[in-house]
Every structure is written in C-alpha cells, then in structure tokens.
ModelCIF file with pLDDT and N, C-alpha, C, O atoms, coordinates in Angstrom:
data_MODEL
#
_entry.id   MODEL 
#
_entity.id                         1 
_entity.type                       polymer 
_entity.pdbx_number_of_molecules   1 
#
_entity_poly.entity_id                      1 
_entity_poly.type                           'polypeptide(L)' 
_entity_poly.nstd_linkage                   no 
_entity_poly.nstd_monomer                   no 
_entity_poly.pdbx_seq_one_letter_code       
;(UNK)(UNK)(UNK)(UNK)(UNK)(UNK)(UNK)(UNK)(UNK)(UNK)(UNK)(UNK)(UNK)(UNK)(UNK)(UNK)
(UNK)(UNK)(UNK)(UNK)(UNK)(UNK)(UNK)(UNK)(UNK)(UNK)(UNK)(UNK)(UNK)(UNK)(UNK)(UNK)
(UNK)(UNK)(UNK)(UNK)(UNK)(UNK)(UNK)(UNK)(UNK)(UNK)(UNK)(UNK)(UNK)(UNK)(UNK)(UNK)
;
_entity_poly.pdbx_seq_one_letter_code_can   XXXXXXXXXXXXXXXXXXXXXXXXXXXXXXXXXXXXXXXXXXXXXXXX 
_entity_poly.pdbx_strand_id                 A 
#
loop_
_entity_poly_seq.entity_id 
_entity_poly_seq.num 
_entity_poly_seq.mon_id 
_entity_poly_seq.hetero 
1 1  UNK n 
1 2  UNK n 
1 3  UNK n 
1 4  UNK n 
1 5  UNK n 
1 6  UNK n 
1 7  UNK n 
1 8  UNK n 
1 9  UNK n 
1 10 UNK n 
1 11 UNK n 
1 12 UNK n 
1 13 UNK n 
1 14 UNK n 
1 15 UNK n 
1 16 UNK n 
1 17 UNK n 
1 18 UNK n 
1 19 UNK n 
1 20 UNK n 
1 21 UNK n 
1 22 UNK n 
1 23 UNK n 
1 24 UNK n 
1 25 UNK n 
1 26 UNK n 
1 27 UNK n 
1 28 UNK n 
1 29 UNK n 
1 30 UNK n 
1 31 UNK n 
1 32 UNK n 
1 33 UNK n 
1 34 UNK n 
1 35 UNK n 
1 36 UNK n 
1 37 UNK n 
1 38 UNK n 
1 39 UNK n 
1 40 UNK n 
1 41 UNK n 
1 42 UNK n 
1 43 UNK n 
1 44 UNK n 
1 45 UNK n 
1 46 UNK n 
1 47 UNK n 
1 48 UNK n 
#
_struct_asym.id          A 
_struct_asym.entity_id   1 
#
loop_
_ma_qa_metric.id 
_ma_qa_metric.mode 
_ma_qa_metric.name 
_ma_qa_metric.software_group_id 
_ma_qa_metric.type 
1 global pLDDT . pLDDT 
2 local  pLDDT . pLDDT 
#
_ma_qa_metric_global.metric_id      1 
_ma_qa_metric_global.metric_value   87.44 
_ma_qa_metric_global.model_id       1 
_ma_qa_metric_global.ordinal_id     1 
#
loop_
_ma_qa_metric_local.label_asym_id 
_ma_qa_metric_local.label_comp_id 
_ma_qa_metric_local.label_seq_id 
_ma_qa_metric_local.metric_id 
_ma_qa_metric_local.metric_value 
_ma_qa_metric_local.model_id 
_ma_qa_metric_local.ordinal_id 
A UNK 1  2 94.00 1 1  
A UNK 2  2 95.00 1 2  
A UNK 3  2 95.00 1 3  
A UNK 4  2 94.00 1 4  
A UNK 5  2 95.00 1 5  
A UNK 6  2 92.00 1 6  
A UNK 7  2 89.00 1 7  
A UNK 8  2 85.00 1 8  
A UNK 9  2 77.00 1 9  
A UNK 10 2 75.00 1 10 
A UNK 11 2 77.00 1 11 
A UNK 12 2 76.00 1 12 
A UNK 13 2 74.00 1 13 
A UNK 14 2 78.00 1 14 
A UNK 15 2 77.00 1 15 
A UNK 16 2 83.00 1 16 
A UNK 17 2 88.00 1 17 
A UNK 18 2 90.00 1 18 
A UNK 19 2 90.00 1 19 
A UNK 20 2 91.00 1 20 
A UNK 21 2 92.00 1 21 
A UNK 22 2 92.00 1 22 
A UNK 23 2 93.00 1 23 
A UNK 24 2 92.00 1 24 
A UNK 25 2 93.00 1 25 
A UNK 26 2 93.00 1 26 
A UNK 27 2 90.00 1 27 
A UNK 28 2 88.00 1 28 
A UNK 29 2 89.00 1 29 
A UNK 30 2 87.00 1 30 
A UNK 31 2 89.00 1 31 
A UNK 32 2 93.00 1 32 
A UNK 33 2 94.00 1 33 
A UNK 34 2 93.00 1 34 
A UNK 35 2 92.00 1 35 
A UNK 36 2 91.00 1 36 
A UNK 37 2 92.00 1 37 
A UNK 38 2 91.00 1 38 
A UNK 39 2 89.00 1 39 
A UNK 40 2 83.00 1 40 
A UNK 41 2 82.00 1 41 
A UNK 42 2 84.00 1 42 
A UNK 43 2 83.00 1 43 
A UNK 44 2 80.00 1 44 
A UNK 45 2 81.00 1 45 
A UNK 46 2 79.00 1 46 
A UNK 47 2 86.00 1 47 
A UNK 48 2 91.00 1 48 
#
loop_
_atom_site.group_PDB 
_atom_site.id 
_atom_site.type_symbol 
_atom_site.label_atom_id 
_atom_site.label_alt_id 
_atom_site.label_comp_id 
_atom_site.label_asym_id 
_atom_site.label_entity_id 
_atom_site.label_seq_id 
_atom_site.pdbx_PDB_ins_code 
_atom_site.Cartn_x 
_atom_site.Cartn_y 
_atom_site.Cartn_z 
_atom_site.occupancy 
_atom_site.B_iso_or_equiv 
_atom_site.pdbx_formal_charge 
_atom_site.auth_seq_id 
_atom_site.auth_comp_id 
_atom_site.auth_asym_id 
_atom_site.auth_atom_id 
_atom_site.pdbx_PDB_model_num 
ATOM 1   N N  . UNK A 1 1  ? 17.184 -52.371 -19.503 1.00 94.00 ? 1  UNK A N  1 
ATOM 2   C CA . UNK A 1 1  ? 17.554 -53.730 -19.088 1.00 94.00 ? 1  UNK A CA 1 
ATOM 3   C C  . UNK A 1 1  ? 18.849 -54.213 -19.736 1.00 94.00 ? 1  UNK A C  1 
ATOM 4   O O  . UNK A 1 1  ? 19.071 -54.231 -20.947 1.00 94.00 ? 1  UNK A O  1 
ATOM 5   N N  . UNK A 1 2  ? 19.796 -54.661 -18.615 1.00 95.00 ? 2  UNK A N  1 
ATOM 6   C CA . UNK A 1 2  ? 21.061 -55.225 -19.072 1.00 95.00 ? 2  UNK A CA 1 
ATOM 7   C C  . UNK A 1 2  ? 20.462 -56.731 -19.923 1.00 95.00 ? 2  UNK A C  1 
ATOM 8   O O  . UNK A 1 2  ? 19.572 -57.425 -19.432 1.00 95.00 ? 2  UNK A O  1 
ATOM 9   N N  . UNK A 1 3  ? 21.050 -57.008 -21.081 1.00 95.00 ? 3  UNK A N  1 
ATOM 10  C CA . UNK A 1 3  ? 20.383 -58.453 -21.678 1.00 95.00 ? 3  UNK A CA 1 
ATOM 11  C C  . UNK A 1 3  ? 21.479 -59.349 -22.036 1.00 95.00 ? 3  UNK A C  1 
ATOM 12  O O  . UNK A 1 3  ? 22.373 -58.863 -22.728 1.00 95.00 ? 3  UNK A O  1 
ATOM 13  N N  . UNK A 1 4  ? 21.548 -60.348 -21.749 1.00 94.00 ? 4  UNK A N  1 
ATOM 14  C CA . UNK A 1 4  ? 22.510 -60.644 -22.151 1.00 94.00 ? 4  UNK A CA 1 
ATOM 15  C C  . UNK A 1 4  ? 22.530 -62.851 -22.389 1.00 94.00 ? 4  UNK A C  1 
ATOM 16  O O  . UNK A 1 4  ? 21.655 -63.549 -21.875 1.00 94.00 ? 4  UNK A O  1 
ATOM 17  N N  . UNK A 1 5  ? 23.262 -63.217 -22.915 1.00 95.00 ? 5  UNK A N  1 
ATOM 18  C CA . UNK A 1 5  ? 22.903 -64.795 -23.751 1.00 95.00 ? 5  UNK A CA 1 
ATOM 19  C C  . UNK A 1 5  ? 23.914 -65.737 -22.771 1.00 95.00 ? 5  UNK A C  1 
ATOM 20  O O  . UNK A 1 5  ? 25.068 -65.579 -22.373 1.00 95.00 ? 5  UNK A O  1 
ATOM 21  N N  . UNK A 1 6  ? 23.011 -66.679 -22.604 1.00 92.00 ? 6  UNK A N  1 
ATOM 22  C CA . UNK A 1 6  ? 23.295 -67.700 -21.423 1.00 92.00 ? 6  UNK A CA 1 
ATOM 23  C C  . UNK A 1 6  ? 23.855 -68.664 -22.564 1.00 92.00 ? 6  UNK A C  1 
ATOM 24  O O  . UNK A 1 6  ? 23.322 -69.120 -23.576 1.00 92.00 ? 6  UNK A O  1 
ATOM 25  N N  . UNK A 1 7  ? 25.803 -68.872 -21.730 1.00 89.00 ? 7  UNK A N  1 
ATOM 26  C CA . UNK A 1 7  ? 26.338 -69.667 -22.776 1.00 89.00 ? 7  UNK A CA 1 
ATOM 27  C C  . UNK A 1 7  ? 27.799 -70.454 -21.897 1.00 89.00 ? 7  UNK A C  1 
ATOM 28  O O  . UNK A 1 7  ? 27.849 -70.080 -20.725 1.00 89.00 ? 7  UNK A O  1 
ATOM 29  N N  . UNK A 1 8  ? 28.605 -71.158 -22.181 1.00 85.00 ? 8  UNK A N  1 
ATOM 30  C CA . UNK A 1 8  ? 29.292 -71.586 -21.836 1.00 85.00 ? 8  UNK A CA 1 
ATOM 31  C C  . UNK A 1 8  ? 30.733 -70.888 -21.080 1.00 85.00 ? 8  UNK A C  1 
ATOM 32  O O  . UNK A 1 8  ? 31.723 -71.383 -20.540 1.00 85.00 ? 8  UNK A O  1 
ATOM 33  N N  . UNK A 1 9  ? 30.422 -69.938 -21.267 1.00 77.00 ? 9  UNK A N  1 
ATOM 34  C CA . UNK A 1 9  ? 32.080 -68.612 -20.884 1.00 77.00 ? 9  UNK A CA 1 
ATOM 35  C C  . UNK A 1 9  ? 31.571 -67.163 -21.179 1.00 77.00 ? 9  UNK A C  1 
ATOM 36  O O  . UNK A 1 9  ? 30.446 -67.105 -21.674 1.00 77.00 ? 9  UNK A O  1 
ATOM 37  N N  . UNK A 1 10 ? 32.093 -66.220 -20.997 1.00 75.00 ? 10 UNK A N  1 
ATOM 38  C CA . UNK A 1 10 ? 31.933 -65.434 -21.405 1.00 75.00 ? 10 UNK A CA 1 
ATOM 39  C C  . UNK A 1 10 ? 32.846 -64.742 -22.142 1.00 75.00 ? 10 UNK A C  1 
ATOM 40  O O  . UNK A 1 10 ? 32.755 -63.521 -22.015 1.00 75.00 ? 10 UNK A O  1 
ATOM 41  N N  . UNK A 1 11 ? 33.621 -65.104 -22.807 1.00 77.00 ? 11 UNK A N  1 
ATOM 42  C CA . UNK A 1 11 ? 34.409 -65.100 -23.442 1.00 77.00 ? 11 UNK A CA 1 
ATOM 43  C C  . UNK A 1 11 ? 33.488 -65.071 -25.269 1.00 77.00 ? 11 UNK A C  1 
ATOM 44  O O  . UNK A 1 11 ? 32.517 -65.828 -25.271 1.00 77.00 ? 11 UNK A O  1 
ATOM 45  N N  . UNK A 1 12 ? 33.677 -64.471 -26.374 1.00 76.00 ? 12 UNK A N  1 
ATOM 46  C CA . UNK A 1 12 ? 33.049 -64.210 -27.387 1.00 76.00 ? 12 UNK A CA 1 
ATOM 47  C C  . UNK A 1 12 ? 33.171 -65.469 -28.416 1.00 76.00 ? 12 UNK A C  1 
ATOM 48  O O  . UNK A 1 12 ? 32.372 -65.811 -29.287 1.00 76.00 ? 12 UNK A O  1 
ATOM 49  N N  . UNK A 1 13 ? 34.288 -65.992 -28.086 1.00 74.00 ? 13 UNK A N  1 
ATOM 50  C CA . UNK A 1 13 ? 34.410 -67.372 -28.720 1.00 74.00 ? 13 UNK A CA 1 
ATOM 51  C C  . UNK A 1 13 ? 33.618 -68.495 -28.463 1.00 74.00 ? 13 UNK A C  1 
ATOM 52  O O  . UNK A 1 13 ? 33.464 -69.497 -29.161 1.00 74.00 ? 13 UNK A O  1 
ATOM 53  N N  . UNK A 1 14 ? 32.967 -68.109 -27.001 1.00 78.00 ? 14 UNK A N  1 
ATOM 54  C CA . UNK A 1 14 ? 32.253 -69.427 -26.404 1.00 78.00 ? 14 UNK A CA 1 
ATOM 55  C C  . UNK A 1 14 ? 30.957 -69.819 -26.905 1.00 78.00 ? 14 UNK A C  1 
ATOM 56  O O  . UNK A 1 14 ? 30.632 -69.631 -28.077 1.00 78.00 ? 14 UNK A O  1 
ATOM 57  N N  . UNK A 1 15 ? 30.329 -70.273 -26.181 1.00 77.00 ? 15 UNK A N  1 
ATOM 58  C CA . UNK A 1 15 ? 28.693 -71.051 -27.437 1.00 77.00 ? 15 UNK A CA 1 
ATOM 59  C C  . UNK A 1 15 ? 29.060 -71.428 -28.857 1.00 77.00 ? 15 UNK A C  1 
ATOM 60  O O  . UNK A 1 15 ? 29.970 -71.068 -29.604 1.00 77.00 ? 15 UNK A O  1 
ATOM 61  N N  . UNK A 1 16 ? 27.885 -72.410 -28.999 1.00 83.00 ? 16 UNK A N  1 
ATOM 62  C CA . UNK A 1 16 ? 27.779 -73.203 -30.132 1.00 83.00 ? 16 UNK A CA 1 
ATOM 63  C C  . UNK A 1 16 ? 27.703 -72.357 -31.441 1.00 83.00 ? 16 UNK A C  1 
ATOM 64  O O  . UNK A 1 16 ? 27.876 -71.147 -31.296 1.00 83.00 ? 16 UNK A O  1 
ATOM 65  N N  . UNK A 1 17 ? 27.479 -72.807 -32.644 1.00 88.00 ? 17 UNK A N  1 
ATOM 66  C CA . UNK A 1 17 ? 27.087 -71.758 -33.746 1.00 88.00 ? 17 UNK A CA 1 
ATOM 67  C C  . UNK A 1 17 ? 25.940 -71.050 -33.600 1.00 88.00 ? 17 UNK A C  1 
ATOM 68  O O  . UNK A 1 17 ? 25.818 -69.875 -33.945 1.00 88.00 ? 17 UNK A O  1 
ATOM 69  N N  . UNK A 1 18 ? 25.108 -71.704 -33.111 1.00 90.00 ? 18 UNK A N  1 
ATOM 70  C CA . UNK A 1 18 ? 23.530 -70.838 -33.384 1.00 90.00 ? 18 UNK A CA 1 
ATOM 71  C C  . UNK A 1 18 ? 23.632 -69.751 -31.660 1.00 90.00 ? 18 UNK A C  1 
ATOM 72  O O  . UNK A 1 18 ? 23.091 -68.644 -31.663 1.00 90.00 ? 18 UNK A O  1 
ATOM 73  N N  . UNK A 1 19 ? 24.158 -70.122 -30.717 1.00 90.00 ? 19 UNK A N  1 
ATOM 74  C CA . UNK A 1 19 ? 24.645 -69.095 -29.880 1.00 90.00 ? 19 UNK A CA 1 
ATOM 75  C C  . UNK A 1 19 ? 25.456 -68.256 -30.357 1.00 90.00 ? 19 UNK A C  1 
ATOM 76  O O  . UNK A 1 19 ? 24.725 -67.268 -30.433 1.00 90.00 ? 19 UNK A O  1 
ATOM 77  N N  . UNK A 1 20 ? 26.540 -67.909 -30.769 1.00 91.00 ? 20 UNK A N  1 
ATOM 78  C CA . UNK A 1 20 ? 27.542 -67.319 -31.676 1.00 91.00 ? 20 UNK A CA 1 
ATOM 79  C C  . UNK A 1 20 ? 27.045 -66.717 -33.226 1.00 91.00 ? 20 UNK A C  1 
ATOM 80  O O  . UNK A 1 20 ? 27.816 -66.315 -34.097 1.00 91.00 ? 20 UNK A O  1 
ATOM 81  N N  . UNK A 1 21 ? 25.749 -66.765 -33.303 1.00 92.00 ? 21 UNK A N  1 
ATOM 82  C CA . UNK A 1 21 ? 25.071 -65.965 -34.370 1.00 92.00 ? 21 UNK A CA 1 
ATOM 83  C C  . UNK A 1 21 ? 24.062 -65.263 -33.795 1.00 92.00 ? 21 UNK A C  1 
ATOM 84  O O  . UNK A 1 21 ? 23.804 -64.108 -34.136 1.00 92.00 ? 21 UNK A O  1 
ATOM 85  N N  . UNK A 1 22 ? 23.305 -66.013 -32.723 1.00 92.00 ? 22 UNK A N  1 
ATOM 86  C CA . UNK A 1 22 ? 22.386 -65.183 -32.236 1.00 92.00 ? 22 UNK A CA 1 
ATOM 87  C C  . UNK A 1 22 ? 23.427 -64.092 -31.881 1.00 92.00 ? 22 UNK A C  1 
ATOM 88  O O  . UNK A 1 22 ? 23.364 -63.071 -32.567 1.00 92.00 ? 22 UNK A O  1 
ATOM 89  N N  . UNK A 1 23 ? 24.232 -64.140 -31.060 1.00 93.00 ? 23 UNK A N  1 
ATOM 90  C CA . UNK A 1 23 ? 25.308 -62.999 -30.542 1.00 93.00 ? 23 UNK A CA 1 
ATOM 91  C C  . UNK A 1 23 ? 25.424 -61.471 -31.642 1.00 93.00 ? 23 UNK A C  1 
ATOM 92  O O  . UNK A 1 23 ? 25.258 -60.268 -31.439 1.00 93.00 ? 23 UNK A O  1 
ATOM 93  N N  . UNK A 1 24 ? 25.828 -62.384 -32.952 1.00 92.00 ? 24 UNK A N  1 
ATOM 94  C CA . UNK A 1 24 ? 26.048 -61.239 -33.553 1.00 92.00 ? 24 UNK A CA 1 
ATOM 95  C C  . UNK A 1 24 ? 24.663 -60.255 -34.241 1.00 92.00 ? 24 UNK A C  1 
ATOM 96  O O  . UNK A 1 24 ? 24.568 -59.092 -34.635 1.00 92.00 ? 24 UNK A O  1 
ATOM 97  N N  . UNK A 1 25 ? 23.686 -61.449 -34.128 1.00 93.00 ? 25 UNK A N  1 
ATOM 98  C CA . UNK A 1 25 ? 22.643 -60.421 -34.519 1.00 93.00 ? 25 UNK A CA 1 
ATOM 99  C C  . UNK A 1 25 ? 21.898 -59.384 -33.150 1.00 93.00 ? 25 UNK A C  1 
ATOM 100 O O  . UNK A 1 25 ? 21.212 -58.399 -33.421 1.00 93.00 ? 25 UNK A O  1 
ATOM 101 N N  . UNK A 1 26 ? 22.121 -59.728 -32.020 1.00 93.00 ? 26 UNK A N  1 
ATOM 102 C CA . UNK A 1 26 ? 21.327 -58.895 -30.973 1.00 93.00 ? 26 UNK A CA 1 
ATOM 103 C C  . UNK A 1 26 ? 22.725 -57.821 -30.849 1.00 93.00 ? 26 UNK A C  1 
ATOM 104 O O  . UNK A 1 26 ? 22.299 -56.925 -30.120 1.00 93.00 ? 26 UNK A O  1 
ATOM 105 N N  . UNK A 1 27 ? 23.724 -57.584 -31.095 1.00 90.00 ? 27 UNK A N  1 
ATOM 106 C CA . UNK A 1 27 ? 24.751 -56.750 -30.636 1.00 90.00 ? 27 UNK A CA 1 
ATOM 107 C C  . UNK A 1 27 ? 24.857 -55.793 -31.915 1.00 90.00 ? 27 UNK A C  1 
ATOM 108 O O  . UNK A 1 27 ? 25.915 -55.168 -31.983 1.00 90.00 ? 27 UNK A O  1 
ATOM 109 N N  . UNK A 1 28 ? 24.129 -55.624 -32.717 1.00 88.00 ? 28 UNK A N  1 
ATOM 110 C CA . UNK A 1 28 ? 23.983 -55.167 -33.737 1.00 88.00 ? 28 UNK A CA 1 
ATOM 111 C C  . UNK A 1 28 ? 22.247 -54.012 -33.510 1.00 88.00 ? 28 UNK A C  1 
ATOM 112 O O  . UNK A 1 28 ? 21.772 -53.046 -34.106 1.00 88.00 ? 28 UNK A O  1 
ATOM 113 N N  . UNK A 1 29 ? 21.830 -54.892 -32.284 1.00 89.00 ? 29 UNK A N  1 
ATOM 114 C CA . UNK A 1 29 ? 20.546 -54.001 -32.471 1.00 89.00 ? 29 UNK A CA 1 
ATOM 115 C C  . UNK A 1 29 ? 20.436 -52.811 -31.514 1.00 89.00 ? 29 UNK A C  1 
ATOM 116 O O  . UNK A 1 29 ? 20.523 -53.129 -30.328 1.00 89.00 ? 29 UNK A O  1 
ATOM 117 N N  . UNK A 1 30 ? 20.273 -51.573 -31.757 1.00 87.00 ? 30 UNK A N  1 
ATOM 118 C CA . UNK A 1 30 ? 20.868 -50.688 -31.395 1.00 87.00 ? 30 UNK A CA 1 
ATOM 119 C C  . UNK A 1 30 ? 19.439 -49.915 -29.643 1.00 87.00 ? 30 UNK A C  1 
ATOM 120 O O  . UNK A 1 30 ? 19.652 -49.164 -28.691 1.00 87.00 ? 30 UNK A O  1 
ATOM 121 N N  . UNK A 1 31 ? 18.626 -50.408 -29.951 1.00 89.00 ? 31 UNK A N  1 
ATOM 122 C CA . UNK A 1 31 ? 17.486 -50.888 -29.331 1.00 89.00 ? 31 UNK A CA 1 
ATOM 123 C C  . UNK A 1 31 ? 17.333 -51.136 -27.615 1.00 89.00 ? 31 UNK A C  1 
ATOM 124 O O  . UNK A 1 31 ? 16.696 -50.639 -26.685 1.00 89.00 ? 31 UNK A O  1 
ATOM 125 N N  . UNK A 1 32 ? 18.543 -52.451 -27.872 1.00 93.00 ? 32 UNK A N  1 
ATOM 126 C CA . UNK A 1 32 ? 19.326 -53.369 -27.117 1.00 93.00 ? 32 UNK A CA 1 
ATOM 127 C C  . UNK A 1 32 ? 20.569 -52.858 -26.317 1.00 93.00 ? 32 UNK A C  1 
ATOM 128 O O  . UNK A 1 32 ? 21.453 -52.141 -26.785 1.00 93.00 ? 32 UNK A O  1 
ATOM 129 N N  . UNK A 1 33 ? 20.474 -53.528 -24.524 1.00 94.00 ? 33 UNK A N  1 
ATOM 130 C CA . UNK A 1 33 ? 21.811 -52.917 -24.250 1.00 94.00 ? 33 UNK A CA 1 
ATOM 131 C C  . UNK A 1 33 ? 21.950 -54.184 -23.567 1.00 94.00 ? 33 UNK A C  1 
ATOM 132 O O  . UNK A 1 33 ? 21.589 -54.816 -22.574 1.00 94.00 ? 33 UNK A O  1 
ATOM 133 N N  . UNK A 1 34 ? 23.012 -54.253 -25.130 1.00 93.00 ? 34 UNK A N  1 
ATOM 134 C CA . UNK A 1 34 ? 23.285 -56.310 -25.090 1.00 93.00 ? 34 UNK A CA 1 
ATOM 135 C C  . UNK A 1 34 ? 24.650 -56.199 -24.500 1.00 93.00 ? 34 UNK A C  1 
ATOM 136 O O  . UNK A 1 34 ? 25.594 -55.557 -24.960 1.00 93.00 ? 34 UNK A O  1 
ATOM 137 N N  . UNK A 1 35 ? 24.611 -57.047 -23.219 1.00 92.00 ? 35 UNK A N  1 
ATOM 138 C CA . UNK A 1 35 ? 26.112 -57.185 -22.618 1.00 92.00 ? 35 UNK A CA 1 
ATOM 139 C C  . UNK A 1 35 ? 26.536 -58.222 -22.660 1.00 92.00 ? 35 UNK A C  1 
ATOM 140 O O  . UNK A 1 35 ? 26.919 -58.645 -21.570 1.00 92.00 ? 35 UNK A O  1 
ATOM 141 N N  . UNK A 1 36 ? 26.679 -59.044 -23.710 1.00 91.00 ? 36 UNK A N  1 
ATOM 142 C CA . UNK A 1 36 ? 27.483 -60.284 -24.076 1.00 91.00 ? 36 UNK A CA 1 
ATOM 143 C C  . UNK A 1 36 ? 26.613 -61.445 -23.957 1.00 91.00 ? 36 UNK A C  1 
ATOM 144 O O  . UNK A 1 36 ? 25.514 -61.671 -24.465 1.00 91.00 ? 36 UNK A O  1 
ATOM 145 N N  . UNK A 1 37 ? 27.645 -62.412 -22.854 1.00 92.00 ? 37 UNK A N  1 
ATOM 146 C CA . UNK A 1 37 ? 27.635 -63.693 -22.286 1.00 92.00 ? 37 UNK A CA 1 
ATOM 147 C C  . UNK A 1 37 ? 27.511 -63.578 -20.877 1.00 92.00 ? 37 UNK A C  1 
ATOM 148 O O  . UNK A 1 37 ? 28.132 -62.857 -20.096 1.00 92.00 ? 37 UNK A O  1 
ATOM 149 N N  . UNK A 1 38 ? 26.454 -64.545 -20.648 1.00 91.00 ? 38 UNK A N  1 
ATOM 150 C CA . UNK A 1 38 ? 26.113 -64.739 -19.011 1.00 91.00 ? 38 UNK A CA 1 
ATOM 151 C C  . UNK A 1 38 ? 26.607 -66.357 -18.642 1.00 91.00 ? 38 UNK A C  1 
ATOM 152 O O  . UNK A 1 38 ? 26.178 -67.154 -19.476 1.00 91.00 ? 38 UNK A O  1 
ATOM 153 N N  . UNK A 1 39 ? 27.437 -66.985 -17.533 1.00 89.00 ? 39 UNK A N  1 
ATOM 154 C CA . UNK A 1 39 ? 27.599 -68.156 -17.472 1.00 89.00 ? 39 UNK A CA 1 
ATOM 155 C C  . UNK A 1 39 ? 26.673 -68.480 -16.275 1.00 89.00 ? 39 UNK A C  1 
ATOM 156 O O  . UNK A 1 39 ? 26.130 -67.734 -15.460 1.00 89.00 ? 39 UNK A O  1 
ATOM 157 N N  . UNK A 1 40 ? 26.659 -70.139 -16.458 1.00 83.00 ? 40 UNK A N  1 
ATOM 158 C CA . UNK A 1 40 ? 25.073 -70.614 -15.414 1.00 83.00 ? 40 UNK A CA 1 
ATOM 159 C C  . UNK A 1 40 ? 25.370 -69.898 -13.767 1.00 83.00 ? 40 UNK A C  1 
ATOM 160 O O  . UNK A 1 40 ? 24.476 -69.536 -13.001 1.00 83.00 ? 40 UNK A O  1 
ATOM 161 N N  . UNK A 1 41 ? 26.966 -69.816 -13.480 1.00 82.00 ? 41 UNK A N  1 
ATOM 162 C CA . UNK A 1 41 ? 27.016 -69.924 -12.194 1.00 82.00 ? 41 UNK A CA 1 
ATOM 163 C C  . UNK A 1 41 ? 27.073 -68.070 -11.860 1.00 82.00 ? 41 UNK A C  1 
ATOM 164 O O  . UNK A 1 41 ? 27.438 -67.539 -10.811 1.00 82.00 ? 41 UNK A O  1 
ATOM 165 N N  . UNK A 1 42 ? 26.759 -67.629 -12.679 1.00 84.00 ? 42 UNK A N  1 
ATOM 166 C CA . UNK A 1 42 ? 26.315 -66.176 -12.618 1.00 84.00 ? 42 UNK A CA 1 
ATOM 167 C C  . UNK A 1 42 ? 24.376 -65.802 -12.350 1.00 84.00 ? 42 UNK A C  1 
ATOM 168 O O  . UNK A 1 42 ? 23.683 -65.041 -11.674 1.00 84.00 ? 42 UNK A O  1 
ATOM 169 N N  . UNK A 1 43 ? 24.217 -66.764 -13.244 1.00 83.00 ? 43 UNK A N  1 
ATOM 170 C CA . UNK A 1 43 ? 22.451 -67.162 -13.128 1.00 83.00 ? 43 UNK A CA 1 
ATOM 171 C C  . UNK A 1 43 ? 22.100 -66.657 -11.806 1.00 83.00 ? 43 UNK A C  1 
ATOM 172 O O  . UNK A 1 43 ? 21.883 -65.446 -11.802 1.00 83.00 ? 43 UNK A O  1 
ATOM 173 N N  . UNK A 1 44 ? 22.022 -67.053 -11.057 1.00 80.00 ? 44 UNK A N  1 
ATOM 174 C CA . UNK A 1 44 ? 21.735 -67.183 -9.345  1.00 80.00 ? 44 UNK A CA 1 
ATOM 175 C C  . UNK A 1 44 ? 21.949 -65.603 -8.973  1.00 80.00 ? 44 UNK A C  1 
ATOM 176 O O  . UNK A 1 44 ? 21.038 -65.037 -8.368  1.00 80.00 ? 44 UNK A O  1 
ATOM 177 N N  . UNK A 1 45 ? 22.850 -65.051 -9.237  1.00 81.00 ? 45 UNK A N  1 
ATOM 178 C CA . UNK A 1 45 ? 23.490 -63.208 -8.595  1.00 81.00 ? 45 UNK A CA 1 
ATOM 179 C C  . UNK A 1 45 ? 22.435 -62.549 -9.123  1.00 81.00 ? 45 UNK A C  1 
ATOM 180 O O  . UNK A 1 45 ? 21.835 -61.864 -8.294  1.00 81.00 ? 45 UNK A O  1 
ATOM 181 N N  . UNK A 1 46 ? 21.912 -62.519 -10.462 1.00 79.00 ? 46 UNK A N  1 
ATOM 182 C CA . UNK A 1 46 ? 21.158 -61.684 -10.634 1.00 79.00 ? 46 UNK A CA 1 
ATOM 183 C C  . UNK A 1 46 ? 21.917 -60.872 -11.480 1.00 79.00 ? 46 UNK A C  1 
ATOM 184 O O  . UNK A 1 46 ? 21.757 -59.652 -11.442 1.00 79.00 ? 46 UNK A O  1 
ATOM 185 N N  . UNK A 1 47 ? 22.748 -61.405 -12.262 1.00 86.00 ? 47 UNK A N  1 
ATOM 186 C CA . UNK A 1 47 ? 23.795 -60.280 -12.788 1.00 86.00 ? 47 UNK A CA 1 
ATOM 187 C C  . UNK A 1 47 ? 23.396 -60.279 -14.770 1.00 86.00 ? 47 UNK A C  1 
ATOM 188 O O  . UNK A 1 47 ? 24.141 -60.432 -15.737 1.00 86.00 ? 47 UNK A O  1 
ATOM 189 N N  . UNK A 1 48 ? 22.441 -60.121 -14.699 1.00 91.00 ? 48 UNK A N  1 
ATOM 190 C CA . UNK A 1 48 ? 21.559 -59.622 -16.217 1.00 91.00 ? 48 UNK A CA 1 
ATOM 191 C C  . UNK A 1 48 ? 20.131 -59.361 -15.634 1.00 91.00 ? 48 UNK A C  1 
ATOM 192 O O  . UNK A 1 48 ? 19.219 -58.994 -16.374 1.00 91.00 ? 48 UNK A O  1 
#
C-alpha cells in the first residue's frame, strides 16, 4: 500500500509541525512505502 499524509501541498515544507514530524517519523520506517503528501483535491482520484 502506497501511504501517504493528508496536508496542505505536497511539497515537504507544507503541514503544520505535528504534520511535519509525523512526516519524518513514518519515512524513516522501513516497513512503510510512505509517499509523502497527499492534497484534499487529490482525495477523490484515489491516488494513495
């Protein structure tokens, strides 16, 4: 499963602090096939 964190851009700078930490701890887990940032108007495609 592609996984990935619902946030303002997808851009690595984007989300708040506690988005922008969760980030760095799931991209670290090797487990995981963490593909970043998902934005809302992606939500709908199905694209995570």
């Amino acid at each position: 499963p592609e996984i990935k964190l619902l946030s303002n851009g997808t851009e690595e700078i984007k989300g708040d602090d506690t988005v922008i930490a969760a980030r760095e701890l799931i991209e670290h887990k090797d487990t995981l096939n963490f593909q970043g940032y998902i934005e809302g108007n992606d939500v709908v495609f199905g694209r995570a």
